[in-house]
N, C-alpha and C. Protein backbone atom coordinates (compact mmCIF):
# COMPACT_ATOMS: atom_id res chain seq x y z
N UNK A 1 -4.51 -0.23 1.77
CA UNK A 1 -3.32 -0.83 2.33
C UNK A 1 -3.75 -2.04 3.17
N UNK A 2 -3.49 -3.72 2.71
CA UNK A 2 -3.28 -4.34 3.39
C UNK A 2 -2.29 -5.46 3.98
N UNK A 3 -2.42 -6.43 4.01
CA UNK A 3 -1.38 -6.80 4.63
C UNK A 3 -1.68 -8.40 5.24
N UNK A 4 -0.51 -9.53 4.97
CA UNK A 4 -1.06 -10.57 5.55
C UNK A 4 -0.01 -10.79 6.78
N UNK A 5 -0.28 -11.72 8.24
CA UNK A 5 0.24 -12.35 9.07
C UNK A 5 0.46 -13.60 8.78
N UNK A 6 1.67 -13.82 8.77
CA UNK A 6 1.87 -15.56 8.60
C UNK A 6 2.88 -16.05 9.54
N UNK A 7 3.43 -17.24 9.89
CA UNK A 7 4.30 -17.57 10.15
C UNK A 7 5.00 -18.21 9.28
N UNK A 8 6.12 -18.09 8.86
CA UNK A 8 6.69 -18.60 7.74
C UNK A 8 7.22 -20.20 8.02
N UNK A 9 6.93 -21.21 7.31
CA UNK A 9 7.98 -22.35 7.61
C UNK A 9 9.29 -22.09 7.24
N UNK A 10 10.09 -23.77 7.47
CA UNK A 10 10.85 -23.86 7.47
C UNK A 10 11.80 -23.80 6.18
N UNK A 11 13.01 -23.84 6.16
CA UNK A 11 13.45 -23.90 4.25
C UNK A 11 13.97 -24.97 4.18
N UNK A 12 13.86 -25.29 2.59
CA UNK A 12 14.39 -26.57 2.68
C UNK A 12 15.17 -27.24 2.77
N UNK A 13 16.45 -26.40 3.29
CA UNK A 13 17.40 -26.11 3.32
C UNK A 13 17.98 -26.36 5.13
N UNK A 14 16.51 -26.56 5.77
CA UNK A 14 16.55 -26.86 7.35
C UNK A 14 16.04 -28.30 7.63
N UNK A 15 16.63 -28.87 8.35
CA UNK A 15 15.72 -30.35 8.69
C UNK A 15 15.40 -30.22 9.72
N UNK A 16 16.20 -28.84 10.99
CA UNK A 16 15.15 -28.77 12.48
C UNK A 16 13.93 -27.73 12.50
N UNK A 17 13.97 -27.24 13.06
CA UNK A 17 13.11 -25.94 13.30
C UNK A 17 13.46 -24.90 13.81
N UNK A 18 14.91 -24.44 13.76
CA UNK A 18 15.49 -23.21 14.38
C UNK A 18 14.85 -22.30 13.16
N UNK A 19 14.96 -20.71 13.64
CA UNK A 19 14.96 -19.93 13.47
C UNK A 19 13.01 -20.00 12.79
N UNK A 20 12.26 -20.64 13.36
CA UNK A 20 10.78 -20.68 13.03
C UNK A 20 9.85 -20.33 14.21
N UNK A 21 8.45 -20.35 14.14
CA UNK A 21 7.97 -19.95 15.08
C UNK A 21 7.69 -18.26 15.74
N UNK A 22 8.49 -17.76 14.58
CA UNK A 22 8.28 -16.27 14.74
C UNK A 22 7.16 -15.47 13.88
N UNK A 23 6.35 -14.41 13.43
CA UNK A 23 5.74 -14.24 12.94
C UNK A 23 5.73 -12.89 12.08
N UNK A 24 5.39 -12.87 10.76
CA UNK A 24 6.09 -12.01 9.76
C UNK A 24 4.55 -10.76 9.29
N UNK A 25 4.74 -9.92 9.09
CA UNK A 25 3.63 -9.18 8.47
C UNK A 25 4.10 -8.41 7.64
N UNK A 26 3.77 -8.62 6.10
CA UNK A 26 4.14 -8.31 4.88
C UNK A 26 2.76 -7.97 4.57
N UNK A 27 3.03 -6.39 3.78
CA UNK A 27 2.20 -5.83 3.13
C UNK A 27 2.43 -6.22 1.87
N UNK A 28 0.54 -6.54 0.94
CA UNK A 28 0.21 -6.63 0.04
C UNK A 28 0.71 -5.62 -1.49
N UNK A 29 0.75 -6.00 -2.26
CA UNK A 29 1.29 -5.65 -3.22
C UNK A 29 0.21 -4.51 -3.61
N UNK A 30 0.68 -3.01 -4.34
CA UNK A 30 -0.76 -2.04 -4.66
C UNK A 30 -0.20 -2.27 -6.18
N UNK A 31 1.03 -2.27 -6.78
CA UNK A 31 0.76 -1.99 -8.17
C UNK A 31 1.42 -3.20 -8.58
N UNK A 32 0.97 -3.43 -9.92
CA UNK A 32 1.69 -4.93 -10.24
C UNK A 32 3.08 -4.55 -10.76
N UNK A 33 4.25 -5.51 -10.97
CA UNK A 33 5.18 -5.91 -11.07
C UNK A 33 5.32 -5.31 -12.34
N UNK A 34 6.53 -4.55 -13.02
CA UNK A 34 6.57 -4.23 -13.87
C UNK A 34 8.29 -5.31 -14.75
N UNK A 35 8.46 -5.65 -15.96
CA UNK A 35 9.77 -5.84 -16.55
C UNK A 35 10.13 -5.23 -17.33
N UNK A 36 11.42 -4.92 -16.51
CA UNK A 36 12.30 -3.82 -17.66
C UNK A 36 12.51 -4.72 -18.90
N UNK A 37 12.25 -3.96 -20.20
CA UNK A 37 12.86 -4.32 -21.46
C UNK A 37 13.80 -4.91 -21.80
N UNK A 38 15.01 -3.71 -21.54
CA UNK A 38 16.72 -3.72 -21.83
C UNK A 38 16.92 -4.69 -20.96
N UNK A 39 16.41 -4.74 -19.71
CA UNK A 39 17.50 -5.59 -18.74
C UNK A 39 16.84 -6.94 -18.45
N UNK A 40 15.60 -6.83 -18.66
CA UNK A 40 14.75 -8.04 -17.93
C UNK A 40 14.62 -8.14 -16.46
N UNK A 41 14.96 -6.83 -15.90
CA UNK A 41 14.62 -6.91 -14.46
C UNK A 41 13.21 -6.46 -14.03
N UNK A 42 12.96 -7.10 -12.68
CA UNK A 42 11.37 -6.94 -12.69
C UNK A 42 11.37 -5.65 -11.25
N UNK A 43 10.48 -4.88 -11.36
CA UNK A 43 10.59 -3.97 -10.34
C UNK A 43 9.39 -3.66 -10.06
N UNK A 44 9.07 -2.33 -9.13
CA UNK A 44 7.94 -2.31 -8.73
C UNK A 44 8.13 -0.75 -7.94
N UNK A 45 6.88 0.16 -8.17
CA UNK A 45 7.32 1.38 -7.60
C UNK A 45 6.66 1.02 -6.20
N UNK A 46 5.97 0.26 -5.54
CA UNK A 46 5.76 0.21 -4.74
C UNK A 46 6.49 0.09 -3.33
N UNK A 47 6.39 0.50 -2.47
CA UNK A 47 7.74 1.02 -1.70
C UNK A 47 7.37 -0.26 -0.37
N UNK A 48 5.94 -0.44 -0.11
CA UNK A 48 5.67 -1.38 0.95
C UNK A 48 5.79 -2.72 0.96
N UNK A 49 5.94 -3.27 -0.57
CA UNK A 49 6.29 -4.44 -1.04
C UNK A 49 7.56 -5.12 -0.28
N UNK A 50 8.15 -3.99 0.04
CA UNK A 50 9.60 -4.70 0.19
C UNK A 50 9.67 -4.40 1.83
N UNK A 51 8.70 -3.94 2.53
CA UNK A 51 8.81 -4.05 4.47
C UNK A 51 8.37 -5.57 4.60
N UNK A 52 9.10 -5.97 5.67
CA UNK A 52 8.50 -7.03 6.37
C UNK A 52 8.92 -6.93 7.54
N UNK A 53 7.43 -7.16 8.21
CA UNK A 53 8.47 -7.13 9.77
C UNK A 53 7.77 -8.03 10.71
N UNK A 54 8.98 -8.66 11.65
CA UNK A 54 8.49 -9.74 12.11
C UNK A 54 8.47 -9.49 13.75
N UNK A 55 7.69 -10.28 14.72
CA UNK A 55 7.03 -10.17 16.01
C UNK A 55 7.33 -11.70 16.61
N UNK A 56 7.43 -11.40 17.26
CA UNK A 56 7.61 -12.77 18.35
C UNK A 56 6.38 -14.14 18.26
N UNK A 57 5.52 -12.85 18.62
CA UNK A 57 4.30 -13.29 18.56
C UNK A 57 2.89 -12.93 18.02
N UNK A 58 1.86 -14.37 17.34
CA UNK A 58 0.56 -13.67 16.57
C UNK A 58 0.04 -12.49 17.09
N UNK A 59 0.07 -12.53 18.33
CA UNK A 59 -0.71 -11.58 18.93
C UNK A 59 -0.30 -10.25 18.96
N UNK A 60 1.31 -10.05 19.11
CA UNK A 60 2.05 -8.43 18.72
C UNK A 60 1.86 -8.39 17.21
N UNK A 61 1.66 -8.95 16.32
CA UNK A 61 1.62 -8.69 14.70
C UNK A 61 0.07 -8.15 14.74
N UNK A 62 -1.20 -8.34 15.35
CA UNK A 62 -2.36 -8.28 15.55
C UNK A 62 -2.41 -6.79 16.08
N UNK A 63 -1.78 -6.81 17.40
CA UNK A 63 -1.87 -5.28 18.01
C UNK A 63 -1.06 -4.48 17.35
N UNK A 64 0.12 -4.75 16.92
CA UNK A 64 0.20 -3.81 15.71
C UNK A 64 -0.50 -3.48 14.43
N UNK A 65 -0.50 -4.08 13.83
CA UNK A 65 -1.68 -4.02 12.95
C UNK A 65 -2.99 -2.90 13.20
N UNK A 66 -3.51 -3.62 14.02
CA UNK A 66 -4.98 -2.70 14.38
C UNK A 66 -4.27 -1.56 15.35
N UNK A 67 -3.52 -1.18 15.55
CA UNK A 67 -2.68 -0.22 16.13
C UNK A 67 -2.79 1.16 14.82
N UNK A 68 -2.06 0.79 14.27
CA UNK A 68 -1.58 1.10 12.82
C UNK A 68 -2.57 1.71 11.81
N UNK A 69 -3.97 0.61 12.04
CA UNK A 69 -5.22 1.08 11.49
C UNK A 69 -4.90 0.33 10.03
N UNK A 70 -4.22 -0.70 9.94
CA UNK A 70 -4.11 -1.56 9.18
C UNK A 70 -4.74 -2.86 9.08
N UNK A 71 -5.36 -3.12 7.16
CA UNK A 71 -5.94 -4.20 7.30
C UNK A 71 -5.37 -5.56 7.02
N UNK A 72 -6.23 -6.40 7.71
CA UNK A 72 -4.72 -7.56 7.86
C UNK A 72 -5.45 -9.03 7.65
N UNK A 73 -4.99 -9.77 7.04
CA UNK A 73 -5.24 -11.20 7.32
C UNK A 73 -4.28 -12.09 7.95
N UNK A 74 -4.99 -12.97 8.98
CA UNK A 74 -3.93 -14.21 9.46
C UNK A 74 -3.95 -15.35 8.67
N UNK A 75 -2.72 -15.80 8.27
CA UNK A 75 -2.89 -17.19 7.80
C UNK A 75 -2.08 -17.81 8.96
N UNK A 76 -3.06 -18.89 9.42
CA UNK A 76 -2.63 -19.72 10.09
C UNK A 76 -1.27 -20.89 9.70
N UNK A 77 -0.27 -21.34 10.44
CA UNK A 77 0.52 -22.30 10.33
C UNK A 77 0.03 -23.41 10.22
N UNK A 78 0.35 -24.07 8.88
CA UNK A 78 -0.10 -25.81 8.88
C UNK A 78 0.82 -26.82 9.68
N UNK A 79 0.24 -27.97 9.99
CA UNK A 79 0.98 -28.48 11.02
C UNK A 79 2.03 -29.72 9.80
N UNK A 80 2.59 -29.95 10.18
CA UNK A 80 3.59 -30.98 9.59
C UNK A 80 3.12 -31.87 9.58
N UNK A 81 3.19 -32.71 8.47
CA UNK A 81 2.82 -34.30 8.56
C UNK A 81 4.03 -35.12 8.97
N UNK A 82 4.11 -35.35 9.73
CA UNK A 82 5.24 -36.98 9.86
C UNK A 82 4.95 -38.62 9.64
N UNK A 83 5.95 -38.86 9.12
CA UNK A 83 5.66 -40.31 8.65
C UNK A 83 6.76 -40.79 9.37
N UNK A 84 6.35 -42.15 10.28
CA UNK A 84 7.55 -42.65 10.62
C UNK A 84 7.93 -43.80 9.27
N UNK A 85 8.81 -43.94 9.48
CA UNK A 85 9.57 -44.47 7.86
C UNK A 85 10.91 -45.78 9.11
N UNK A 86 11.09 -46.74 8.90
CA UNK A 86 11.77 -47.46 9.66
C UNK A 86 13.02 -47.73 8.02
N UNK A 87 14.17 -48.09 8.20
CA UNK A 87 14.91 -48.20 7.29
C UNK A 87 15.16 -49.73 7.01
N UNK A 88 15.11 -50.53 7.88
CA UNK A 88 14.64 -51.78 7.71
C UNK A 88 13.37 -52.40 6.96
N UNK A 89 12.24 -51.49 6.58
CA UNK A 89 11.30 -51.69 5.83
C UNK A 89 11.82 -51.90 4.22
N UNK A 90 12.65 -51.53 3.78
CA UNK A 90 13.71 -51.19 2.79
C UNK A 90 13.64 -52.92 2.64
N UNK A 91 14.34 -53.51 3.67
CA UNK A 91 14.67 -54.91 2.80
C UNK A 91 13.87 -56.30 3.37
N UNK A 92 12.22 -55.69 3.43
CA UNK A 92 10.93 -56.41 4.03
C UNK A 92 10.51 -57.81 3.07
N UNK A 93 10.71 -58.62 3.28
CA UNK A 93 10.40 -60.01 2.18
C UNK A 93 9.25 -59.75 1.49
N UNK A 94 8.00 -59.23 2.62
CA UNK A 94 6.81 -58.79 1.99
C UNK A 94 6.50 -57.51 1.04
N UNK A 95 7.62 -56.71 0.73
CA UNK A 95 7.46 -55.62 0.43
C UNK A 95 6.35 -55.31 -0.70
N UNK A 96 5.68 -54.49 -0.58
CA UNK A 96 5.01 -54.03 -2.07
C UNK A 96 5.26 -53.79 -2.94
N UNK A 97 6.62 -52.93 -3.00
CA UNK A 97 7.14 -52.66 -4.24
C UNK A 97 8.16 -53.33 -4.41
N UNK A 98 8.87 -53.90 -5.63
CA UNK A 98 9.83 -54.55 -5.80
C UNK A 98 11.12 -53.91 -5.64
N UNK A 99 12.02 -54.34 -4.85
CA UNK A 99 13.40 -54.07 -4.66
C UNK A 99 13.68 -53.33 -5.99
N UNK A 100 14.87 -52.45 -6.64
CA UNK A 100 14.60 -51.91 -8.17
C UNK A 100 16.28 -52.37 -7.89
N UNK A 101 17.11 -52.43 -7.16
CA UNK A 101 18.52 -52.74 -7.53
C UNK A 101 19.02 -53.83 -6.07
């Protein structure tokens, strides 16, 4: 039985950062994925596949974990790249790429 720590990003479906910053620990998959025939649904007898549970913080996902006697990996959060982008660059005399309309 193991298990990874992550923090999940954002969806893409968000442009701030609400509801992020929290931290999730989902157990690893033990048997693979099976598809039903008749239906084409995919299932799985595995019962831990489908817990997730989330902590405030890395460090309560950690003490639980080794609490638990569970083995665990952290994946760390990647940081965001930002580009500042000015909208006036759009209609730059010098531009590199050619205007297309």
């Amino acid at each position: 039985m193991s298990a990874r720590i992550f923090s999940p990003a954002k969806t893409a479906m968000q442009s701030g950062k609400a509801k992020t910053g929290h931290w999730v620990l989902e157990f690893d998959a033990e048997k693979p994925k099976k598809i039903d025939p008749l239906m084409g649904y995919t299932s799985s007898g595995d019962m831990r596949s489908q817990i997730r549970l989330t902590f405030e913080t890395r460090e309560e996902a950690v003490a639980y974990a080794e609490k638990e006697g569970i083995a665990f990996r952290v994946q760390e959060p990647k940081e965001a790249k930002r580009r500042q982008i000015s909208y006036s660059d759009n209609f730059r005399y010098d531009r590199r790429t050619p205007w297309t309309h």
